[in-house]
N, C-alpha and C. Protein backbone atom coordinates (compact mmCIF):
# COMPACT_ATOMS: atom_id res chain seq x y z
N UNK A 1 35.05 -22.01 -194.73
CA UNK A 1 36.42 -22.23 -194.33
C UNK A 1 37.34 -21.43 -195.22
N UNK A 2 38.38 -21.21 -194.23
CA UNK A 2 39.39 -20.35 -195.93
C UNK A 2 40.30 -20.88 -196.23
N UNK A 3 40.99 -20.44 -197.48
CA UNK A 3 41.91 -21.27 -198.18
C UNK A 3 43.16 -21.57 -196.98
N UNK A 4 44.26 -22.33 -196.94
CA UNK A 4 45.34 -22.20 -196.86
C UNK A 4 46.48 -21.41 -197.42
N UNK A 5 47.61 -20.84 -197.04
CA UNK A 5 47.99 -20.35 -197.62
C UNK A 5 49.00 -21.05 -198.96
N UNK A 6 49.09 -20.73 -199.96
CA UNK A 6 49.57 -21.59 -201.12
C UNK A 6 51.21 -21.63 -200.84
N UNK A 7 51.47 -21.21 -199.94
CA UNK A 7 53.30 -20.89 -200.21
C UNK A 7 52.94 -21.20 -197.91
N UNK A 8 53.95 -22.53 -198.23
CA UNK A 8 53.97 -22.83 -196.67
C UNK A 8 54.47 -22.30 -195.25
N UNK A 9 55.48 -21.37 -196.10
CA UNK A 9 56.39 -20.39 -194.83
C UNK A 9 55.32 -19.11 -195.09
N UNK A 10 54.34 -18.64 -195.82
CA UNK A 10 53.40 -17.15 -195.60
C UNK A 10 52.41 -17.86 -194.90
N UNK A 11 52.40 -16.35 -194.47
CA UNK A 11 51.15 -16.54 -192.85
C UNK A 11 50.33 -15.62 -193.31
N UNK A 12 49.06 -15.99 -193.17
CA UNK A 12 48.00 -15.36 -193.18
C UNK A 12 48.35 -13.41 -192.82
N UNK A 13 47.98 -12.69 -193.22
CA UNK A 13 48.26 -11.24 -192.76
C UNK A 13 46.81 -11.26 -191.32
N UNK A 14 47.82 -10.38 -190.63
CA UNK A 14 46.87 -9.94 -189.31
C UNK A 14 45.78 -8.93 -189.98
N UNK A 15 44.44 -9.16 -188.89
CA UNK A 15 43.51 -8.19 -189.21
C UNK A 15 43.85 -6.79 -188.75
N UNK A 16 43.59 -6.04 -189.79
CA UNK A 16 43.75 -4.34 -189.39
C UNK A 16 43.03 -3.99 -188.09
N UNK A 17 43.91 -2.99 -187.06
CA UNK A 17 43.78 -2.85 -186.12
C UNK A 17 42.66 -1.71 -185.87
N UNK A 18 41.53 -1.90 -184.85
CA UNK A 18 40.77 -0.83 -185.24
C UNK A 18 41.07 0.11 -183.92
N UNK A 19 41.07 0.87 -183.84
CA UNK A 19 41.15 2.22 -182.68
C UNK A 19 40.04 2.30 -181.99
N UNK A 20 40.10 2.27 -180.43
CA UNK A 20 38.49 2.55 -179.72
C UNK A 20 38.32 4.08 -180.43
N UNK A 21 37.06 3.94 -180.33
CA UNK A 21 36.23 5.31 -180.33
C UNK A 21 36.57 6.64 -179.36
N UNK A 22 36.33 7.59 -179.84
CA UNK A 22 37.03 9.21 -179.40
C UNK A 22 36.29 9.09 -178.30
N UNK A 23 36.42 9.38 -176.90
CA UNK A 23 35.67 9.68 -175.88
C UNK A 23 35.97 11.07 -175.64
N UNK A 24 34.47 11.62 -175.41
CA UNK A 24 34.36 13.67 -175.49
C UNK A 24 35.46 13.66 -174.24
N UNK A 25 36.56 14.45 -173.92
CA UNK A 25 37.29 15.26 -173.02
C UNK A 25 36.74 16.21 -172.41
N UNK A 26 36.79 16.69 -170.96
CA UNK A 26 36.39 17.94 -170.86
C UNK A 26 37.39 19.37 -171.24
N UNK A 27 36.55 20.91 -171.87
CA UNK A 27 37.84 21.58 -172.40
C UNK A 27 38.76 21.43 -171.38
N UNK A 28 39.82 21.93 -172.13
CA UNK A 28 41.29 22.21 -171.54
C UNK A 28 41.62 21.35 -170.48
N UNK A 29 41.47 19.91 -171.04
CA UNK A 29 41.75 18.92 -170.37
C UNK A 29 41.71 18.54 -169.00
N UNK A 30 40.37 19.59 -168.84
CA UNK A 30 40.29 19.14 -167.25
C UNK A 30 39.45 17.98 -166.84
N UNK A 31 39.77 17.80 -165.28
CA UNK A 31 39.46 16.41 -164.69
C UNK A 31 38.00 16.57 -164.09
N UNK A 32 37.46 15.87 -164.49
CA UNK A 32 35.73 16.24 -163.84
C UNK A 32 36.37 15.51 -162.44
N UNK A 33 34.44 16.38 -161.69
CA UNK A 33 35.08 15.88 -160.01
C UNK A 33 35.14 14.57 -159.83
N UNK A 34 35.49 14.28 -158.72
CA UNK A 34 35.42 12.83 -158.43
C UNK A 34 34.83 12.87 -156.56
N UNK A 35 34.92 11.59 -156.02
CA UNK A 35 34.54 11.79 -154.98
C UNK A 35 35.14 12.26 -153.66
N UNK A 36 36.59 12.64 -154.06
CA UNK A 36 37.32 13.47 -153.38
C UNK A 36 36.59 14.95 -153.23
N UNK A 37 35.97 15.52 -153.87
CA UNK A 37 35.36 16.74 -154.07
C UNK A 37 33.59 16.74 -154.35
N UNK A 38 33.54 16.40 -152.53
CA UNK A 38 31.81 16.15 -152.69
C UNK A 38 30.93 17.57 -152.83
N UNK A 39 29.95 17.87 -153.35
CA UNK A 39 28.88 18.50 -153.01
C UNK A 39 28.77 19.30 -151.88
N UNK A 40 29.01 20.98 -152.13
CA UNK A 40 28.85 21.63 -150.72
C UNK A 40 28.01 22.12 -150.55
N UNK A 41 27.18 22.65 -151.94
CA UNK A 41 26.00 23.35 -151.57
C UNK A 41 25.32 23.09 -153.11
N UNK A 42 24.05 22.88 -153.04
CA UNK A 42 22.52 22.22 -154.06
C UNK A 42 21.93 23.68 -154.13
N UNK A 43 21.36 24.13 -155.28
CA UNK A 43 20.83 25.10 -155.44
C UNK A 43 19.76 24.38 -156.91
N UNK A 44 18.99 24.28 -156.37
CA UNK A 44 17.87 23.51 -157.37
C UNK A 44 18.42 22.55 -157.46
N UNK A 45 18.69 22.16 -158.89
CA UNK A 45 19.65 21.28 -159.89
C UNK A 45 20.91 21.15 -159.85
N UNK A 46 21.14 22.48 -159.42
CA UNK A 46 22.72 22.72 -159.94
C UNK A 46 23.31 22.37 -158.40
N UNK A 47 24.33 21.77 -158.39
CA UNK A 47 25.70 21.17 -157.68
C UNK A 47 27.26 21.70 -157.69
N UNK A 48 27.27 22.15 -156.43
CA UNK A 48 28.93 23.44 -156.35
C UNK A 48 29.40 22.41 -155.45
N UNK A 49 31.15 21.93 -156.06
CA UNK A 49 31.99 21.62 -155.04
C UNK A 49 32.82 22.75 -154.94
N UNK A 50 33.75 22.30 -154.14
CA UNK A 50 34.76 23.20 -153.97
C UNK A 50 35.86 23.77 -155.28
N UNK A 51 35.35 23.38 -156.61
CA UNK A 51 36.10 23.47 -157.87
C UNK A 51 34.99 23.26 -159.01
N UNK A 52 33.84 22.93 -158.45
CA UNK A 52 32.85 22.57 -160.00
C UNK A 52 32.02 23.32 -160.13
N UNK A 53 31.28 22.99 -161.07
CA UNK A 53 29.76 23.53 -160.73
C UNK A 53 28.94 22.31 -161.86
N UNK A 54 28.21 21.68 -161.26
CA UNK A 54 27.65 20.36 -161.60
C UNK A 54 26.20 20.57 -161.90
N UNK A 55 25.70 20.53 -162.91
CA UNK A 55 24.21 20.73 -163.67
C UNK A 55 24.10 19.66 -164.69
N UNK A 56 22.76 19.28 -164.72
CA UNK A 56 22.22 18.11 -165.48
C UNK A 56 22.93 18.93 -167.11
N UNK A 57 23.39 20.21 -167.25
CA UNK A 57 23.57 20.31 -168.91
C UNK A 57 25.30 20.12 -169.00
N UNK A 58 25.87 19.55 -167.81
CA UNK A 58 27.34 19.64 -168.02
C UNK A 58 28.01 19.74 -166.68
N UNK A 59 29.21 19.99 -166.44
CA UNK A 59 30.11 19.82 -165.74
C UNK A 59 31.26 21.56 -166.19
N UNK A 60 31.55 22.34 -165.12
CA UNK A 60 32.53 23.23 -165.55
C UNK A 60 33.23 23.25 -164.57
N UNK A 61 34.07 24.69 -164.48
CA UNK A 61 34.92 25.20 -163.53
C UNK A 61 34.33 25.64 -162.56
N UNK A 62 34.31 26.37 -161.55
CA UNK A 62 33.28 26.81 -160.47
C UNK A 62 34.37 28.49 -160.51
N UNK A 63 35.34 28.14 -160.61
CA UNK A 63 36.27 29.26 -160.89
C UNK A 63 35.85 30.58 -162.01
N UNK A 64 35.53 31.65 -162.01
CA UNK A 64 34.75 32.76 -163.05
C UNK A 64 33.57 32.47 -163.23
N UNK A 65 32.71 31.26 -162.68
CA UNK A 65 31.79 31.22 -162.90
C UNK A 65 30.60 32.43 -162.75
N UNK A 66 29.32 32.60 -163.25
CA UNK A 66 28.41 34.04 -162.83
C UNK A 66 27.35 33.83 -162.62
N UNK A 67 27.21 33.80 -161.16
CA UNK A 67 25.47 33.34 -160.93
C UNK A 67 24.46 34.38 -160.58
N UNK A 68 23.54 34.60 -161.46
CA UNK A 68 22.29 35.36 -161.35
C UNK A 68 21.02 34.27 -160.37
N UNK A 69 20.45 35.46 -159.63
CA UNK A 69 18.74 35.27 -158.90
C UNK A 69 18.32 36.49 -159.53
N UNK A 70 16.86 35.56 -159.80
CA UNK A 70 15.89 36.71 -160.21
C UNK A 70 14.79 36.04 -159.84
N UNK A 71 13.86 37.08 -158.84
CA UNK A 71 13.13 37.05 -158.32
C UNK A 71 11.88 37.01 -159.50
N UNK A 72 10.81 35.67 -158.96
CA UNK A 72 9.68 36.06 -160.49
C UNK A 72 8.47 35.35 -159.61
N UNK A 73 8.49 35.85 -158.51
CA UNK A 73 7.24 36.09 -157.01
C UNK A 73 6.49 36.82 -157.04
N UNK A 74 5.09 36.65 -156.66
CA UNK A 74 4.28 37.81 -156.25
C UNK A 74 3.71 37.67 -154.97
N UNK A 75 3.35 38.66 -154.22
CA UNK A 75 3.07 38.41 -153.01
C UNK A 75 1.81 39.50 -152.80
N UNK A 76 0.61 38.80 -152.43
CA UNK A 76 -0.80 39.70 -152.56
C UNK A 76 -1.43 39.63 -151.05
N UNK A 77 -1.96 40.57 -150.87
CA UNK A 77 -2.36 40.91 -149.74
C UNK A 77 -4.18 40.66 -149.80
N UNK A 78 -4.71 39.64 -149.34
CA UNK A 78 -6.13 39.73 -148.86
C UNK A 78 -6.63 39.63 -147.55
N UNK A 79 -7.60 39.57 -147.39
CA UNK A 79 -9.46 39.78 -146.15
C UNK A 79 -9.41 38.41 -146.27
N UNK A 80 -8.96 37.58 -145.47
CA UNK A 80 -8.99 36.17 -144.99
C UNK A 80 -10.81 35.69 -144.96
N UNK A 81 -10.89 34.52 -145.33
CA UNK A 81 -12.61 34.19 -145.08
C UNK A 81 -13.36 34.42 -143.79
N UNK A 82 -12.48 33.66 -142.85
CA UNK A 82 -12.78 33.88 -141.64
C UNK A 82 -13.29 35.39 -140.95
N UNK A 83 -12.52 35.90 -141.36
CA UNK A 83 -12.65 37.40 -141.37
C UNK A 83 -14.06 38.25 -141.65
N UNK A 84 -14.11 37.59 -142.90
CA UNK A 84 -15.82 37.94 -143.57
C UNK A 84 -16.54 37.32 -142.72
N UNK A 85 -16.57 36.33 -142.67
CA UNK A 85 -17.50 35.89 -141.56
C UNK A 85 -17.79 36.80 -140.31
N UNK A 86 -16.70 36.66 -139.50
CA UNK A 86 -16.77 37.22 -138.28
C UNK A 86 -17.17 38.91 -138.15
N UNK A 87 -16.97 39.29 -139.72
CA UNK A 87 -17.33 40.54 -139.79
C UNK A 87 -18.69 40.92 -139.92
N UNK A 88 -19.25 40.05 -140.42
CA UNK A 88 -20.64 40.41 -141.29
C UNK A 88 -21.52 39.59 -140.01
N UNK A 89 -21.20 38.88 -138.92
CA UNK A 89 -22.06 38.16 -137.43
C UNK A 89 -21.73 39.19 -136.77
N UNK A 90 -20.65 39.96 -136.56
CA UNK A 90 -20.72 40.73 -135.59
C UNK A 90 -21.27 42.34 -135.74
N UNK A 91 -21.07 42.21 -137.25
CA UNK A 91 -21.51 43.88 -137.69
C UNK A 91 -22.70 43.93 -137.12
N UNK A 92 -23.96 42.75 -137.54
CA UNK A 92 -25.20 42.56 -136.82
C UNK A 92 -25.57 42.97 -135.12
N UNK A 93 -24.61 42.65 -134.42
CA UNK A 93 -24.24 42.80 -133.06
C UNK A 93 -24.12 43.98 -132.31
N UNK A 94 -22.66 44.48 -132.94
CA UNK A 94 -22.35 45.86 -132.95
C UNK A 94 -21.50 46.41 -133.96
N UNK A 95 -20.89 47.21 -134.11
CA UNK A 95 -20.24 47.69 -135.26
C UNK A 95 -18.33 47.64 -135.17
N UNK A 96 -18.36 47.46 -133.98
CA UNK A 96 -17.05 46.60 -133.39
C UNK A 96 -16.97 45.58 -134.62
N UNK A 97 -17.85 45.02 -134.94
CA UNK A 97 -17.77 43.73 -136.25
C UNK A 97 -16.26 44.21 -137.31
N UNK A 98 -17.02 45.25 -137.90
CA UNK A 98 -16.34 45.83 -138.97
C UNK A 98 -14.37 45.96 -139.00
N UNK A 99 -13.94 45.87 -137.29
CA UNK A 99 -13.13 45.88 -137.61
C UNK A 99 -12.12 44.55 -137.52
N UNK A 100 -12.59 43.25 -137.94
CA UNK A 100 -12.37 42.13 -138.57
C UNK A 100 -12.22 42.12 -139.82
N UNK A 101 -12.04 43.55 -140.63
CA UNK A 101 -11.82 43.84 -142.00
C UNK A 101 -10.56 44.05 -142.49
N UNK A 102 -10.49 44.86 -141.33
CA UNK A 102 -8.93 45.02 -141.19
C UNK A 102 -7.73 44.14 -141.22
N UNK A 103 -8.04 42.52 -141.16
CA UNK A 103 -7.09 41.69 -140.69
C UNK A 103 -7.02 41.29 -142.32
N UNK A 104 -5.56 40.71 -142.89
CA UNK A 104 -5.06 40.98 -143.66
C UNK A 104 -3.89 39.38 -143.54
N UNK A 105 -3.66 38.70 -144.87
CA UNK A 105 -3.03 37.39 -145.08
C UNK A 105 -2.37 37.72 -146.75
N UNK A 106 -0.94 37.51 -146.69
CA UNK A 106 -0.06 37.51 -147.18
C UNK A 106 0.08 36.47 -147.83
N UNK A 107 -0.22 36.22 -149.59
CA UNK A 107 0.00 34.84 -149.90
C UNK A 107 1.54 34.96 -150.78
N UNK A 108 2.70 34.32 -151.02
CA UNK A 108 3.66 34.53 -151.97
C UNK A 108 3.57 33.08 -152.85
N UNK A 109 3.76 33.34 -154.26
CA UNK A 109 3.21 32.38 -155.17
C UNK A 109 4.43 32.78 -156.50
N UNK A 110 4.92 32.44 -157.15
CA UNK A 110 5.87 32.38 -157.72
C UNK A 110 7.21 31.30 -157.96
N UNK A 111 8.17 31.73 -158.34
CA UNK A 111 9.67 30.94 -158.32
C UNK A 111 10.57 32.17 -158.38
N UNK A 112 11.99 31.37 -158.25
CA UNK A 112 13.56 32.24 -158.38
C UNK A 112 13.89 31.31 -158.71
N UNK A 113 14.32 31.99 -160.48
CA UNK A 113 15.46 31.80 -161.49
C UNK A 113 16.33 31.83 -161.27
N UNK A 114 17.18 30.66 -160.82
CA UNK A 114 18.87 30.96 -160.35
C UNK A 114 19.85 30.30 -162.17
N UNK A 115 20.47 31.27 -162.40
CA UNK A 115 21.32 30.88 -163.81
C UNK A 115 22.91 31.03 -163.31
N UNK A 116 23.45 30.11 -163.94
CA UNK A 116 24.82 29.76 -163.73
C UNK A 116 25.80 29.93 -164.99
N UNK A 117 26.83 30.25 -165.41
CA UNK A 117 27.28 30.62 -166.70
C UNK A 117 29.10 30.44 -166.30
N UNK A 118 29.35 29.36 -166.65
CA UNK A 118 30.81 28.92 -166.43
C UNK A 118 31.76 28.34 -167.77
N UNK A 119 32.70 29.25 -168.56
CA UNK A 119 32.61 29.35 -169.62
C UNK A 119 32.13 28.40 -170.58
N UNK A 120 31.25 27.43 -171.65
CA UNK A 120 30.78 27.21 -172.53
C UNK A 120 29.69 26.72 -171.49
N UNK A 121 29.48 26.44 -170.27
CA UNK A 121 27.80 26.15 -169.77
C UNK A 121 27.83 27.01 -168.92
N UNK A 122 26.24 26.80 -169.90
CA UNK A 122 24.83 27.98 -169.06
C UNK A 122 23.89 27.10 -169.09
N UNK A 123 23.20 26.95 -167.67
CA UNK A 123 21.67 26.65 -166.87
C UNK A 123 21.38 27.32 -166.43
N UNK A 124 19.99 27.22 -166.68
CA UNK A 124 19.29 27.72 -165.36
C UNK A 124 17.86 27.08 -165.03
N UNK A 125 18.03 27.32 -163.21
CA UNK A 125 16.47 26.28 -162.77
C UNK A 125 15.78 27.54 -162.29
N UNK A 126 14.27 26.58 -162.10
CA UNK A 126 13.36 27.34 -161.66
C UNK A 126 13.20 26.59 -160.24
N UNK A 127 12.79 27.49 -159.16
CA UNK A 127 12.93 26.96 -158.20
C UNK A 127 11.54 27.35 -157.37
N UNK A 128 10.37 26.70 -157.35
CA UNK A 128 8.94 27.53 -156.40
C UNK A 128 8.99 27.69 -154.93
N UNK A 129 8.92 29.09 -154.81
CA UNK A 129 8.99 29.31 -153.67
C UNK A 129 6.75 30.13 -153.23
N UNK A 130 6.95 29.73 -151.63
CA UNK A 130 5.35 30.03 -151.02
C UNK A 130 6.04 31.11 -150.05
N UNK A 131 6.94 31.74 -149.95
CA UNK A 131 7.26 32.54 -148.73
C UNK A 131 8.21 33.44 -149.16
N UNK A 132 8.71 34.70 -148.51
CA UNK A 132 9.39 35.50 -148.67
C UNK A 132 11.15 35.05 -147.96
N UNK A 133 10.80 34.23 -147.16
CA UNK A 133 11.76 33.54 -146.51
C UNK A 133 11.94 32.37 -147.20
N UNK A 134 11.78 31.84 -148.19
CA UNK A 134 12.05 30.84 -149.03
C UNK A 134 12.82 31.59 -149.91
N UNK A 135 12.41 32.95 -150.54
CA UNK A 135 13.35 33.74 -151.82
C UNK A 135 14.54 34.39 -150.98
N UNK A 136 14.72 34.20 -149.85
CA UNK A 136 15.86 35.37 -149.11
C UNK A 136 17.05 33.92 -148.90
N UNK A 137 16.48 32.94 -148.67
CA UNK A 137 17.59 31.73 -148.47
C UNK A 137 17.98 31.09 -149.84
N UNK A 138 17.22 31.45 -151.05
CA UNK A 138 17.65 31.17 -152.06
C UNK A 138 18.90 32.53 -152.66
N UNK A 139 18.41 33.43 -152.33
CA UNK A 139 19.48 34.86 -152.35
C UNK A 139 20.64 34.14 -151.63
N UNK A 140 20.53 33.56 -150.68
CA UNK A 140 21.77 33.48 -149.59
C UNK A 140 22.51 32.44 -150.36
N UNK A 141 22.07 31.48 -150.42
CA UNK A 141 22.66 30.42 -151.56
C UNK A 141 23.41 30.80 -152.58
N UNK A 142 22.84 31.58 -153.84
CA UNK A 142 23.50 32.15 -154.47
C UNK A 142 24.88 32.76 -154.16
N UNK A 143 24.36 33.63 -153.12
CA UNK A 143 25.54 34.67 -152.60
C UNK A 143 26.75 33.73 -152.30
N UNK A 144 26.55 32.33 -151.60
CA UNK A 144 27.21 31.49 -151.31
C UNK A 144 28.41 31.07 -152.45
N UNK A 145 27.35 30.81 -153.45
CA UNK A 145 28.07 29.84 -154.20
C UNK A 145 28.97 31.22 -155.04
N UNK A 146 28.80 32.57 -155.09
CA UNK A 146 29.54 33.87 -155.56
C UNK A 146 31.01 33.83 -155.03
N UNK A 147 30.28 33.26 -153.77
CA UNK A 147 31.59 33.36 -152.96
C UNK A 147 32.63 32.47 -152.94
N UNK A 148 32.28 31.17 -152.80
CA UNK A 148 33.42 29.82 -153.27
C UNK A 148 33.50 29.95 -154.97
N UNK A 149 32.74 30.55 -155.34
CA UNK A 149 33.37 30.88 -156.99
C UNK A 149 34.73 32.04 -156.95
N UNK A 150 34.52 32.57 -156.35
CA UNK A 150 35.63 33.99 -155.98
C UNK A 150 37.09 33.01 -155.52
N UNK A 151 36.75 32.38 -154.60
CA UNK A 151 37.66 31.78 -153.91
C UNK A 151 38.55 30.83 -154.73
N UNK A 152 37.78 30.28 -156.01
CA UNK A 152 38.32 29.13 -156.85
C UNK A 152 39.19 29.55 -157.95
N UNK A 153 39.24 30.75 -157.75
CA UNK A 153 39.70 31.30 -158.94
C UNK A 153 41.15 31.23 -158.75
């Protein structure tokens, strides 16, 4: 228990006032999005509204932003199994066989590195692509988001 105070008109002094804690700002006092400004286009990870650019390492402007693709695919050309087969039963046959050699399967095996750089954040995802038409719509994306970056400025 605590004392009373010895003198009947003094009052106890109030406890010192403490200040909430600093909450981080974004720079130059800008307003992160909200749900007025949904999601127009997903490129891996990363998230473009019409003013952001939204990545698990931060939140920026979408405005000067600089987005790189880099292609890191390979695409190899083999003699399908089937092929051997049908080549090596029919070579026996006639020699017509042989040209089941000729037939030819396209595998693409890799990813595209898409990096984003909006002044103090930089990401970048990896994204696996099996097709050549998987890396040309990831190009297009990019190009996309070049373009509502142009526009935000």
């Amino acid at each position: 228990m605590s004392d009373p105070p010895k003198d009947p008109g003094q009052q106890p002094a109030p406890p010192p006032e403490v200040s909430p804690p600093a909450v981080p700002q974004p720079a130059d006092d800008l307003q992160s999005p909200d749900a007025t400004d949904p999601i127009v286009l997903t490129i891996g990870d990363i998230g473009v509204t019409r003013n952001w650019v939204v990545t698990p390492n931060g939140t920026a402007r979408l405005g000067g932003s600089q987005w790189i693709a880099r292609d890191m695919t390979r695409t190899e050309s083999k003699i399908p199994t089937w092929a051997i087969v049908l080549a090596v039963v029919f070579a026996l046959v006639c020699l017509l066989g042989l040209l089941f050699l000729l037939a030819k399967e396209k595998y693409t095996t890799g990813y595209v590195e898409v990096s984003v750089q909006a002044g103090n954040l930089l990401h970048a995802t990896q994204i696996p692509v099996s097709s050549q038409y998987q890396v040309a719509q990831i190009r297009q994306q990019v190009s996309q988001a070049q373009t509502l970056a142009a526009a935000a400025r």
